[in-house]
N, C-alpha and C. Protein backbone atom coordinates (compact mmCIF):
# COMPACT_ATOMS: atom_id res chain seq x y z
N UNK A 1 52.47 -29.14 115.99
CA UNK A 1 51.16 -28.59 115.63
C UNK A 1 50.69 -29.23 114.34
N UNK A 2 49.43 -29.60 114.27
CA UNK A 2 48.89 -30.19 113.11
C UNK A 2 48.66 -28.97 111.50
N UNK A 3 48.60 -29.65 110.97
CA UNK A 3 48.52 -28.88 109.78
C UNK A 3 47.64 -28.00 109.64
N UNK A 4 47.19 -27.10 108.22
CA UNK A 4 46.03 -26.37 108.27
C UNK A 4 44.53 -27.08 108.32
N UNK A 5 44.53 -27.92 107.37
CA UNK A 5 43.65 -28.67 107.53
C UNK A 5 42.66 -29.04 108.66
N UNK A 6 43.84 -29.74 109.78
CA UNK A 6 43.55 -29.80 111.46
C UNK A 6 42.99 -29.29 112.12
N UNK A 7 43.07 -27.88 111.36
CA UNK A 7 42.86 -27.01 112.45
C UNK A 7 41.32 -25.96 112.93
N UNK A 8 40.89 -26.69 114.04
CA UNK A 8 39.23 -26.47 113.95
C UNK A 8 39.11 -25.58 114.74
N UNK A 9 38.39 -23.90 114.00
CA UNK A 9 38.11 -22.85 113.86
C UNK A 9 36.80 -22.75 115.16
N UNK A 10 36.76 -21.84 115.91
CA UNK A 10 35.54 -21.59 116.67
C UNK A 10 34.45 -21.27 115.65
N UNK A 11 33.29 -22.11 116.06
CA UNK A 11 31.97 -21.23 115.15
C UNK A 11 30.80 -19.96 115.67
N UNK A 12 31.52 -19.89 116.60
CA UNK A 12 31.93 -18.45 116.94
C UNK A 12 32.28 -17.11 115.96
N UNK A 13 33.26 -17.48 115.46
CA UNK A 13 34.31 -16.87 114.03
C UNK A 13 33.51 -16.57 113.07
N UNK A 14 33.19 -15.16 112.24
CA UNK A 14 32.74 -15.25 111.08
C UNK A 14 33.48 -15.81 110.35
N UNK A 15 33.40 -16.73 108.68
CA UNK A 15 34.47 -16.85 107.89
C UNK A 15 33.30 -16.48 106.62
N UNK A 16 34.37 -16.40 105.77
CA UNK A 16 33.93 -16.09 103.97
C UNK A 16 32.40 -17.00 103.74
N UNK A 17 33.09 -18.36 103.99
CA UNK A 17 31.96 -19.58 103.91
C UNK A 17 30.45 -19.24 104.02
N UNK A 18 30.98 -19.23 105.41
CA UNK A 18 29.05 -18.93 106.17
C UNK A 18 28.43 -17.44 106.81
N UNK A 19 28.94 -16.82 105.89
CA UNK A 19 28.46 -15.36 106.13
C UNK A 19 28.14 -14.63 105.07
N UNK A 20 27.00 -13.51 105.38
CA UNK A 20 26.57 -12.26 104.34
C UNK A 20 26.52 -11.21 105.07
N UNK A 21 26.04 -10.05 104.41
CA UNK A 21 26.15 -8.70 105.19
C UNK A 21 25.06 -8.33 104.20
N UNK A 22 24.27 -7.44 105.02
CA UNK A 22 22.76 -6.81 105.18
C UNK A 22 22.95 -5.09 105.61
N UNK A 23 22.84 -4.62 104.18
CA UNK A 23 22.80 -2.75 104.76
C UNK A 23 21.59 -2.23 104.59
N UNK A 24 21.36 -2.10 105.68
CA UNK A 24 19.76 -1.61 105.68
C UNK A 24 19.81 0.18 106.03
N UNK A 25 19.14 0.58 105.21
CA UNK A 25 18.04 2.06 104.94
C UNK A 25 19.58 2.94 105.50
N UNK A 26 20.34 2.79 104.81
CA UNK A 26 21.89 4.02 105.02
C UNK A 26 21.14 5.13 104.23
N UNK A 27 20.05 5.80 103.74
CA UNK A 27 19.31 6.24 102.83
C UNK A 27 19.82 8.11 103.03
N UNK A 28 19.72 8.46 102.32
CA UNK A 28 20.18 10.12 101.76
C UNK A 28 19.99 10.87 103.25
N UNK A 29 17.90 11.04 103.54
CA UNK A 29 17.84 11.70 104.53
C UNK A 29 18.19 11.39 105.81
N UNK A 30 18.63 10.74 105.96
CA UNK A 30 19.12 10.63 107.15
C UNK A 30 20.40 11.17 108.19
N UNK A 31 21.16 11.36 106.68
CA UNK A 31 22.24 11.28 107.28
C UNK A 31 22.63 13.18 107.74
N UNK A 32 22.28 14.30 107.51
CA UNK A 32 22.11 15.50 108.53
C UNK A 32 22.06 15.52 109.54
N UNK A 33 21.19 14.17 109.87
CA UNK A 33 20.30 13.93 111.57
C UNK A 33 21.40 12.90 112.44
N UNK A 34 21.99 11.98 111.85
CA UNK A 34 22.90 10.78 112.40
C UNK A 34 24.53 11.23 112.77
N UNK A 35 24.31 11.38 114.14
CA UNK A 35 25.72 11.89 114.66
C UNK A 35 26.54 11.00 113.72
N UNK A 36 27.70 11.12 113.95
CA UNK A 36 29.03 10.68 113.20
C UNK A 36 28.52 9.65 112.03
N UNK A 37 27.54 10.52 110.85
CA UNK A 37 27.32 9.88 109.99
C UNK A 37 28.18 9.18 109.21
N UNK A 38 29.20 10.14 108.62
CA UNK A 38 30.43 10.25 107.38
C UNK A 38 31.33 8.55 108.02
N UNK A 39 30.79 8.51 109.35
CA UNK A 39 32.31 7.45 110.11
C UNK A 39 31.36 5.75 109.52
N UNK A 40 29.73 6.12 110.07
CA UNK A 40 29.03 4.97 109.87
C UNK A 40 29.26 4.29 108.53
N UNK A 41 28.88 5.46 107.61
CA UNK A 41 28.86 5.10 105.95
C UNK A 41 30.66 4.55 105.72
N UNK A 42 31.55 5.56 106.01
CA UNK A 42 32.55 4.70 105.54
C UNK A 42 32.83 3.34 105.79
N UNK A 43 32.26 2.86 106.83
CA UNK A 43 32.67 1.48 107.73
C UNK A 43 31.82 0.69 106.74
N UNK A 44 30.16 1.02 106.72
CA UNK A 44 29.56 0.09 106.04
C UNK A 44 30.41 0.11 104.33
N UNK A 45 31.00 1.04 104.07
CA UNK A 45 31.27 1.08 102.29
C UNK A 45 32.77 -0.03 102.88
N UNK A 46 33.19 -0.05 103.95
CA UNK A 46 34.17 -0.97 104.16
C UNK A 46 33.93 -2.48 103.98
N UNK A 47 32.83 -2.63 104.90
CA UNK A 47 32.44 -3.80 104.83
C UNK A 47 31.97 -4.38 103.37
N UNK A 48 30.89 -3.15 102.62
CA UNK A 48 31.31 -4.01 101.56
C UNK A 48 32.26 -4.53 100.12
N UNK A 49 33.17 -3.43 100.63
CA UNK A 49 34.48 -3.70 99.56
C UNK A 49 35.03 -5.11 99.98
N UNK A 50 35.42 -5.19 101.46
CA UNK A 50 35.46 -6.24 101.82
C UNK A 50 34.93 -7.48 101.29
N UNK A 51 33.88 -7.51 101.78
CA UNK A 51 32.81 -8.80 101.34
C UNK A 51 32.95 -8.99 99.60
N UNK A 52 33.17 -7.93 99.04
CA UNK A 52 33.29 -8.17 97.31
C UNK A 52 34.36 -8.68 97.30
N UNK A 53 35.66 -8.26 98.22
CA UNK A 53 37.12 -8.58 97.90
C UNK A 53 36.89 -10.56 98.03
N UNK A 54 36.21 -10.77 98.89
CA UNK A 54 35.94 -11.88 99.53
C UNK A 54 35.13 -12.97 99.11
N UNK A 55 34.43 -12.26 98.22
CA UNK A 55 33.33 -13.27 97.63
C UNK A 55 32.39 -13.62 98.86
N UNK A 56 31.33 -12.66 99.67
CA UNK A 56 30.60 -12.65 100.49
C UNK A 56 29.49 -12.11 100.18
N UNK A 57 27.93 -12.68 99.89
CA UNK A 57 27.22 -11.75 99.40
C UNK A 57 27.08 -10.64 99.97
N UNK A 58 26.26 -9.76 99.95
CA UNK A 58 25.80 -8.25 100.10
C UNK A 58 24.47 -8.08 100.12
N UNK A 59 23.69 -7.88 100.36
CA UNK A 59 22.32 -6.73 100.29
C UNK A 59 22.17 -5.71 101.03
N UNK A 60 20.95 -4.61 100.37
CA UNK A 60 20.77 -3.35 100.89
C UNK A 60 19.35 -3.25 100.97
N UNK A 61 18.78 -2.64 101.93
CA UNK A 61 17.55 -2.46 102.26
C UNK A 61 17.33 -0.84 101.86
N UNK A 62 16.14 -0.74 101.36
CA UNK A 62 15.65 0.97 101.79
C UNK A 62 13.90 1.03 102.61
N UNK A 63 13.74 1.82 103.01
CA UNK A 63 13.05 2.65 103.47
C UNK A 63 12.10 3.13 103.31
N UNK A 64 10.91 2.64 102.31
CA UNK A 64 9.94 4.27 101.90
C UNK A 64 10.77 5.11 100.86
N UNK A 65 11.60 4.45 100.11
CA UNK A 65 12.49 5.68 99.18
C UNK A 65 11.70 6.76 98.43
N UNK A 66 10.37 6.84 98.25
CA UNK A 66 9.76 7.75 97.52
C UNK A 66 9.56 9.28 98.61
N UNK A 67 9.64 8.86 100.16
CA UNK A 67 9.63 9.66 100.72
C UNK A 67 10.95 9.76 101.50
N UNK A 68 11.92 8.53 101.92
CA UNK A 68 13.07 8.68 102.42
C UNK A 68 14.95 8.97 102.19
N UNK A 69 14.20 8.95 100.86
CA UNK A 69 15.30 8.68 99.64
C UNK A 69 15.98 7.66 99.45
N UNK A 70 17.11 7.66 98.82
CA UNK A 70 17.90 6.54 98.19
C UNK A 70 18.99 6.24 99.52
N UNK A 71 19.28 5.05 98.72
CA UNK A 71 20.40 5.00 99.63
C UNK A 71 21.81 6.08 98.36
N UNK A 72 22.68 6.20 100.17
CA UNK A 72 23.71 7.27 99.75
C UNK A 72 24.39 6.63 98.59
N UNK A 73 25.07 7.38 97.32
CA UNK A 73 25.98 6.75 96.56
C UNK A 73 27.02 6.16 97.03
N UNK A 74 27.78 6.34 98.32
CA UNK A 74 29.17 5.66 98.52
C UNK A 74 28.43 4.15 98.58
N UNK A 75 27.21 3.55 99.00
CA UNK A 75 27.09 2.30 99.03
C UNK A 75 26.27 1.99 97.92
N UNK A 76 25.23 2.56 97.42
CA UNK A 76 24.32 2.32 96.56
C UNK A 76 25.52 1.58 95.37
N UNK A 77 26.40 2.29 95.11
CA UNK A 77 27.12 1.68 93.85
C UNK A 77 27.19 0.16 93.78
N UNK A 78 27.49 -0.61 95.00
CA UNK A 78 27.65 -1.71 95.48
C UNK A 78 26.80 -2.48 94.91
N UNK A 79 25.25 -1.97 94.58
CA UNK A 79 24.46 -3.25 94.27
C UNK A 79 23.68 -2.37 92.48
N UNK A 80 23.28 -3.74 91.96
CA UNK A 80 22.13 -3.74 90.82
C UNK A 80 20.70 -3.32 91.31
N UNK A 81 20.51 -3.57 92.45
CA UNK A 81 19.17 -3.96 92.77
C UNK A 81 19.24 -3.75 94.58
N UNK A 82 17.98 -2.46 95.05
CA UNK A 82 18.16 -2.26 95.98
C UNK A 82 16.74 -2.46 96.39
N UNK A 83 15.91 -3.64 97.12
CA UNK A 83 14.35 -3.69 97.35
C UNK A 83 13.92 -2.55 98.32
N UNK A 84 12.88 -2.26 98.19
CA UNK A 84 12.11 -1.22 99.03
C UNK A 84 11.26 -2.20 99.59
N UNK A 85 10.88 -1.42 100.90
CA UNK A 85 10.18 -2.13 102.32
C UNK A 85 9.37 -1.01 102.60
N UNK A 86 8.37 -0.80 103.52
CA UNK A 86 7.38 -0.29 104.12
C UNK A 86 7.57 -0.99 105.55
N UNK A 87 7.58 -2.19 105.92
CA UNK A 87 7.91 -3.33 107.06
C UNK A 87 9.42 -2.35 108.04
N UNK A 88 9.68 -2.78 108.94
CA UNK A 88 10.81 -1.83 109.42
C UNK A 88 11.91 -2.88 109.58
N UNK A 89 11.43 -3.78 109.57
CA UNK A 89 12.35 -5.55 109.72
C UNK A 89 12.55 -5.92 108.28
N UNK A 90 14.17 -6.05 107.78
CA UNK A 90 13.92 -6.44 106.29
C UNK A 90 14.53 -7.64 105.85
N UNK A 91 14.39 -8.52 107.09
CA UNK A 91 14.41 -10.07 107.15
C UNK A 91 13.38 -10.71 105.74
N UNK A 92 12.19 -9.97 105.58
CA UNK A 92 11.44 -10.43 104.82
C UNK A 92 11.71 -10.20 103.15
N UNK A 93 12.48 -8.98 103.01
CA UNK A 93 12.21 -8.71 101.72
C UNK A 93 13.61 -9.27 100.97
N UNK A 94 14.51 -9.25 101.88
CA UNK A 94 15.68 -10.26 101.29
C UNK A 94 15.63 -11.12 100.81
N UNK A 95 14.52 -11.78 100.82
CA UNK A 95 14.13 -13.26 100.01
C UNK A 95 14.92 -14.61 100.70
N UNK A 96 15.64 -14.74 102.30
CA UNK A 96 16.49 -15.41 101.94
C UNK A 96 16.03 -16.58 102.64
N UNK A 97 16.17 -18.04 102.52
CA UNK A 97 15.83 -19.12 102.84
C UNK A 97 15.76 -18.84 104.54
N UNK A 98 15.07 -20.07 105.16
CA UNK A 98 15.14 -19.97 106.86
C UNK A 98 17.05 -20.83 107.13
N UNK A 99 17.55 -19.97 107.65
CA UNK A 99 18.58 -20.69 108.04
C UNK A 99 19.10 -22.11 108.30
N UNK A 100 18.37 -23.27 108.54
CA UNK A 100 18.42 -24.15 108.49
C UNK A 100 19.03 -24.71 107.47
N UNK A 101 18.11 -24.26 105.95
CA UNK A 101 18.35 -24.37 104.85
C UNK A 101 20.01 -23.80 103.92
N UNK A 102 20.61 -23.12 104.80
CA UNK A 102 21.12 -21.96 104.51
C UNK A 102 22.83 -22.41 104.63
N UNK A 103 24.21 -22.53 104.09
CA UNK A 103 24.86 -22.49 104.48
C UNK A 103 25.48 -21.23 105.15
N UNK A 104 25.24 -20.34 104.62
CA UNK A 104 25.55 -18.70 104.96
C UNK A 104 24.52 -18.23 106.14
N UNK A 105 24.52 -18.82 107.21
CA UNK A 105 23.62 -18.78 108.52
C UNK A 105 24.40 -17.48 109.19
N UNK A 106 25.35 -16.91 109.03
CA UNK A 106 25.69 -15.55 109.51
C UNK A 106 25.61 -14.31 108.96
N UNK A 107 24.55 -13.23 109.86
CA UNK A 107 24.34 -12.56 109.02
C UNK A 107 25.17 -11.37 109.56
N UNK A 108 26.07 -10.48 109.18
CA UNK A 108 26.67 -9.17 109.67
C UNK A 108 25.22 -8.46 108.95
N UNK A 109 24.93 -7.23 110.05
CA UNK A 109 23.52 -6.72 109.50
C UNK A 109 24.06 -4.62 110.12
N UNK A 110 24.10 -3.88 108.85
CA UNK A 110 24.68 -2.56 109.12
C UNK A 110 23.85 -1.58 109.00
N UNK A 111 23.95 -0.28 109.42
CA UNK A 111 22.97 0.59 108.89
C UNK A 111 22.01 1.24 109.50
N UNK A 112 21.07 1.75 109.41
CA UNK A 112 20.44 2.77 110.23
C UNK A 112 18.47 2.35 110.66
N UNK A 113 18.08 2.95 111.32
CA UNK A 113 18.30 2.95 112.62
C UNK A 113 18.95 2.33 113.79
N UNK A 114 19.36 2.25 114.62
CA UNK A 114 19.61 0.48 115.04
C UNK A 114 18.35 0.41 116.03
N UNK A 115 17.81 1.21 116.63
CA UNK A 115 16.25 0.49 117.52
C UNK A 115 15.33 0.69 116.84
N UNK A 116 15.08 0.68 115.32
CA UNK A 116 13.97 0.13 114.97
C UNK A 116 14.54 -0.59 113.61
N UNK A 117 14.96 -0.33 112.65
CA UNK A 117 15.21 -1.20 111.68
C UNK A 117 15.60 -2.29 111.63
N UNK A 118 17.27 -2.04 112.20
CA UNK A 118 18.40 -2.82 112.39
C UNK A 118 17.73 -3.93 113.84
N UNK A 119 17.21 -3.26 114.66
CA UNK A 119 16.52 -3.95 115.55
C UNK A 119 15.62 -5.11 115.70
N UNK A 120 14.83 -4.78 114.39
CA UNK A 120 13.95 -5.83 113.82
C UNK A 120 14.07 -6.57 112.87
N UNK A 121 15.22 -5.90 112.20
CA UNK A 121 15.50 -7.17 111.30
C UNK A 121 16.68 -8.14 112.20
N UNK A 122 17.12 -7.50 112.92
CA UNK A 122 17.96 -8.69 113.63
C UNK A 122 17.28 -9.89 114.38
N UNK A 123 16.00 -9.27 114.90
CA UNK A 123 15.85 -10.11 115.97
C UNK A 123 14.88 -11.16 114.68
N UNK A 124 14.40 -10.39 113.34
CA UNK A 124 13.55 -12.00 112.79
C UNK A 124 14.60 -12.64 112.37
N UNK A 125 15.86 -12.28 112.10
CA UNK A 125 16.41 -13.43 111.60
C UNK A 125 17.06 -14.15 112.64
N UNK A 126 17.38 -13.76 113.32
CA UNK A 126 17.62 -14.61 114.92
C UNK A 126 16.26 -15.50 114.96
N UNK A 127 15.21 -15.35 114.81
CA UNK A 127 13.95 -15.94 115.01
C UNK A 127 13.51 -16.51 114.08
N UNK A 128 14.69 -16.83 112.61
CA UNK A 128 14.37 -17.61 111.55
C UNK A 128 15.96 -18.51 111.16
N UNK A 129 17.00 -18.48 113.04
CA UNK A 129 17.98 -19.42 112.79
C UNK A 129 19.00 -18.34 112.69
N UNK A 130 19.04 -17.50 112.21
CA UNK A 130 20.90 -16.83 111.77
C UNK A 130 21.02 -16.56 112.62
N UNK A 131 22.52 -16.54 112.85
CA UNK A 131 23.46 -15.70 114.07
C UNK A 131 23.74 -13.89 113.32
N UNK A 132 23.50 -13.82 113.96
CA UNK A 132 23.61 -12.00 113.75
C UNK A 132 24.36 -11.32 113.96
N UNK A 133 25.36 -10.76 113.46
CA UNK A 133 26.78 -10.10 113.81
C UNK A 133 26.32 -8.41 113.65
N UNK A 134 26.72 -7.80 115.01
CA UNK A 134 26.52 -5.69 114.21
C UNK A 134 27.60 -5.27 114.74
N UNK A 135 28.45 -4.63 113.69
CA UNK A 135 29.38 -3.85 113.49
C UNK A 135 28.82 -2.34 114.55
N UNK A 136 29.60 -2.33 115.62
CA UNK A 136 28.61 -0.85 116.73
C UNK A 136 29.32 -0.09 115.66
N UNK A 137 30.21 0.34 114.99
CA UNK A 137 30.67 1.08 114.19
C UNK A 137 29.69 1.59 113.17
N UNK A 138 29.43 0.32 112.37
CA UNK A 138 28.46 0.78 111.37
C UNK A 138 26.77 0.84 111.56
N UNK A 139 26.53 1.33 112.30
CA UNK A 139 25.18 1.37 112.86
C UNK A 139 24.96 2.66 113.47
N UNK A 140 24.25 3.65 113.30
CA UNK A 140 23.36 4.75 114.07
C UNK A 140 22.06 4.75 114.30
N UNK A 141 21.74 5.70 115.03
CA UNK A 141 20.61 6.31 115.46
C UNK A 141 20.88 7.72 115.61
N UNK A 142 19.39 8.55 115.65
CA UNK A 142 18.94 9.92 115.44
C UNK A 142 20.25 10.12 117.16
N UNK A 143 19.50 9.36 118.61
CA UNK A 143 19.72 10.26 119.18
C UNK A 143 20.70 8.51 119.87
N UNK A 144 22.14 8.81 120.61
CA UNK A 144 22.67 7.68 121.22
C UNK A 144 22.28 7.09 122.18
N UNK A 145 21.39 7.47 122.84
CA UNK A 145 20.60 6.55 123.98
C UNK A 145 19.79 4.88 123.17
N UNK A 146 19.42 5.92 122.24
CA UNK A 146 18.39 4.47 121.61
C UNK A 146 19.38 3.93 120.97
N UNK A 147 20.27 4.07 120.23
CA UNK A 147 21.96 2.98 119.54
C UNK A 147 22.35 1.85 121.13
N UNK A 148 22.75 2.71 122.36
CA UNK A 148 23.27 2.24 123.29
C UNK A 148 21.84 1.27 123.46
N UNK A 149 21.12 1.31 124.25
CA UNK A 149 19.83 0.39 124.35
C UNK A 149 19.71 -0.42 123.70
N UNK A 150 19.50 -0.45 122.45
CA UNK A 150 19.20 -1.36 121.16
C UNK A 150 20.39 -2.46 121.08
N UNK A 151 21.21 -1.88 121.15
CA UNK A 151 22.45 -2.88 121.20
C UNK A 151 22.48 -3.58 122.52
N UNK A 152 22.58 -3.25 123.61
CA UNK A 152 22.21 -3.81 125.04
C UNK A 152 21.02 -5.10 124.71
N UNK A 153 20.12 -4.86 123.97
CA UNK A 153 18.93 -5.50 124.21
C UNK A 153 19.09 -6.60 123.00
N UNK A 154 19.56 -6.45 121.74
CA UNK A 154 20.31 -7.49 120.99
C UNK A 154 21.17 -8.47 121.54
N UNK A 155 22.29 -7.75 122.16
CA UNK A 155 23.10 -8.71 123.07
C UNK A 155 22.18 -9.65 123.45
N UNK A 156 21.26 -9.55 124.59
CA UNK A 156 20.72 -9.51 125.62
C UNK A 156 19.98 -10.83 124.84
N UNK A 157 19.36 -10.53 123.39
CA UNK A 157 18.82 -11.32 123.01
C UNK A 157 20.12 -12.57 121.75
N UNK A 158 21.10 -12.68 121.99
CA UNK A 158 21.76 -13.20 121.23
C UNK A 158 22.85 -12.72 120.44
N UNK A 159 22.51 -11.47 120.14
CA UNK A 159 23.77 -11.16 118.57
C UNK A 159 24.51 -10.79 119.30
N UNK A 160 25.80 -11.15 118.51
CA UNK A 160 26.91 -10.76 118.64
C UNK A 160 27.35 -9.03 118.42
N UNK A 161 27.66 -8.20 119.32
CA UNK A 161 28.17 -6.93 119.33
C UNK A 161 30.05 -6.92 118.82
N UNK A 162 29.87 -6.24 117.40
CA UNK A 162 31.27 -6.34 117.07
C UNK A 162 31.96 -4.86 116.67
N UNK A 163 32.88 -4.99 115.61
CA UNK A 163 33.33 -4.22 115.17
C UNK A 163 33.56 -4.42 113.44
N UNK A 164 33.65 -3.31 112.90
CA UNK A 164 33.83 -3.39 111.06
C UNK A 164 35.53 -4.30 111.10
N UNK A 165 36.75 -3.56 112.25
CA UNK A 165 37.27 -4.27 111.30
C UNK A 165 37.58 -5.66 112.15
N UNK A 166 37.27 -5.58 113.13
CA UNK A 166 36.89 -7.39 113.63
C UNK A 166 36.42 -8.47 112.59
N UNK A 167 35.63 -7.74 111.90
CA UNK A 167 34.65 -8.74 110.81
C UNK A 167 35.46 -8.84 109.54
N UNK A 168 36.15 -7.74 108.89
CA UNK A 168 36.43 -7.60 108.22
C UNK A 168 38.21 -9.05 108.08
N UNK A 169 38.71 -8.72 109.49
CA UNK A 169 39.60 -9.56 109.55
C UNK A 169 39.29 -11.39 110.20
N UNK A 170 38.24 -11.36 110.39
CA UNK A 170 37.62 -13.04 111.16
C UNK A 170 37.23 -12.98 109.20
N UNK A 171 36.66 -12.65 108.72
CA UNK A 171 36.14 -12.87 106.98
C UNK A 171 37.59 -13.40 106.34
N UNK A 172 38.88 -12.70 106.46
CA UNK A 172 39.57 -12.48 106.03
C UNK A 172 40.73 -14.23 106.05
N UNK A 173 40.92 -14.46 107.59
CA UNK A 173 41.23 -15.52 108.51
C UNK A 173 42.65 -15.54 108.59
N UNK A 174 43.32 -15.22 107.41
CA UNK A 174 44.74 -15.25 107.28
C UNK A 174 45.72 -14.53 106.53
N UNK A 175 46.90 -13.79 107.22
CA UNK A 175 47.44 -12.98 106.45
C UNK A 175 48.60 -13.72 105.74
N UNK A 176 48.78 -12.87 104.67
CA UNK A 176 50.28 -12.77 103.47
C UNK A 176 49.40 -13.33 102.58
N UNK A 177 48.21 -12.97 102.31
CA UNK A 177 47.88 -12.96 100.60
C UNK A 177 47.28 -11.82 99.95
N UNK A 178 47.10 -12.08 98.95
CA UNK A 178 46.57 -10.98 98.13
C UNK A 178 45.68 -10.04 98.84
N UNK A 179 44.47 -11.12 99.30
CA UNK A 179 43.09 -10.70 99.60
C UNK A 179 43.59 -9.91 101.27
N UNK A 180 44.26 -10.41 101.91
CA UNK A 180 44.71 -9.61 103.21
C UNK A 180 45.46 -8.32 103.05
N UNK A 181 46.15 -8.20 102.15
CA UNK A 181 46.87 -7.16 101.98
C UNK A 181 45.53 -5.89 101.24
N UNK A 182 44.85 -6.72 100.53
CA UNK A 182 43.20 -5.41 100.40
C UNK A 182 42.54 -5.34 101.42
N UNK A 183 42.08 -6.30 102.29
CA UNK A 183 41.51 -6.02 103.33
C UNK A 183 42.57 -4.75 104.45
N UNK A 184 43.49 -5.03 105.15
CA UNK A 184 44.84 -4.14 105.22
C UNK A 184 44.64 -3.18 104.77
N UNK A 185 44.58 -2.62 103.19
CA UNK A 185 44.46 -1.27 102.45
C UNK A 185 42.97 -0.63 103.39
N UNK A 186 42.09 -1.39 102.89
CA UNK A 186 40.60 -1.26 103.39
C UNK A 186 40.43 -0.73 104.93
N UNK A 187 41.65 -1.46 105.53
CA UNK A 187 41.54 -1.39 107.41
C UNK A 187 42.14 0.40 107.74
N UNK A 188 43.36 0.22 107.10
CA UNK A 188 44.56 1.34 107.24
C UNK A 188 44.09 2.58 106.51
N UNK A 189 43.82 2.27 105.09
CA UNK A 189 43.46 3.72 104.55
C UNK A 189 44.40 3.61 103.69
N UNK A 190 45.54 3.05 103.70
CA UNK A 190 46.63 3.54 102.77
C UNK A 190 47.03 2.04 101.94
């Protein structure tokens, strides 16, 4: 077998390199209304301990916060700076180059709604070049018909349907180091 070097990775694969993660509108009110809220938020606060452990950027989207509120503290801590949108797609307010331009052309994208937010911001950045990764874990909706649909129809249109810790370990690529053994803590709990 050839060395590490040799050895050529599907681009398929998220890695550290060419990926970010996008948490859009996880915001206060919502979460009363979002079946297995407490499971969504922990996954997304996974992903981004992760991505920090990793050196992967991060952003967070909100909502209308004057009427929808903040985003929750377990993630809000995560960032300096959280932009507000009115738009329901927040491909735009991220500021981020058209993919082409972009080495980080993968976007893991988390968070709430998934048939209208998460929905639309997936499909512009699919429609501005990124590959789109969603954690079904970290993603809700009010009622599961529209989660199940929305995701059907993403597929349907390109993104990849995953999991938090799928991503968390394709980010990761290889175990017995430091950074695997946090990711590990991060996966397990303990």
């Amino acid at each position: 077998m050839s060395g590490e070097t040799d050895y050529l990775r599907s681009r398929e694969l998220l890695s550290r390199d060419d990926s970010r993660l996008l948490i859009v509108d996880v915001q206060e009110i919502f979460v009363p209304v979002i079946p297995d809220a407490e499971s969504m938020i922990e996954n997304c606060r996974k992903l981004l301990a992760g991505a920090r452990i990793l050196g992967i950027p991060a952003a967070a989207t909100e909502q209308y916060p004057k009427g929808l509120g903040r985003t929750v503290p377990a993630l809000a801590s995560f960032f300096e700076d959280i932009p507000e949108k009115l738009r329901f797609s927040s491909a735009e307010c991220v500021g981020w180059t058209a993919a082409e331009q972009d080495e980080r052309f993968k976007v893991v994208v988390a968070g709430i709604e998934t048939h209208v937010c998460i929905l639309q911001t997936a499909l512009d950045l699919m429609a501005a070049g990124y590959q789109v990764y969603l954690p079904a874990d970290a993603l809700a909706s009010q009622k599961p018909v529209d989660k199940d649909f929305a995701l059907q129809r993403l597929r349907d249109s390109g993104a990849t349907i995953t999991t938090t810790e799928a991503i968390l370990f394709e980010w990761c690529e290889v175990a017995g180091t430091y950074e695997f053994k946090q990711i590990s803590r991060l996966v397990t709990g303990r």
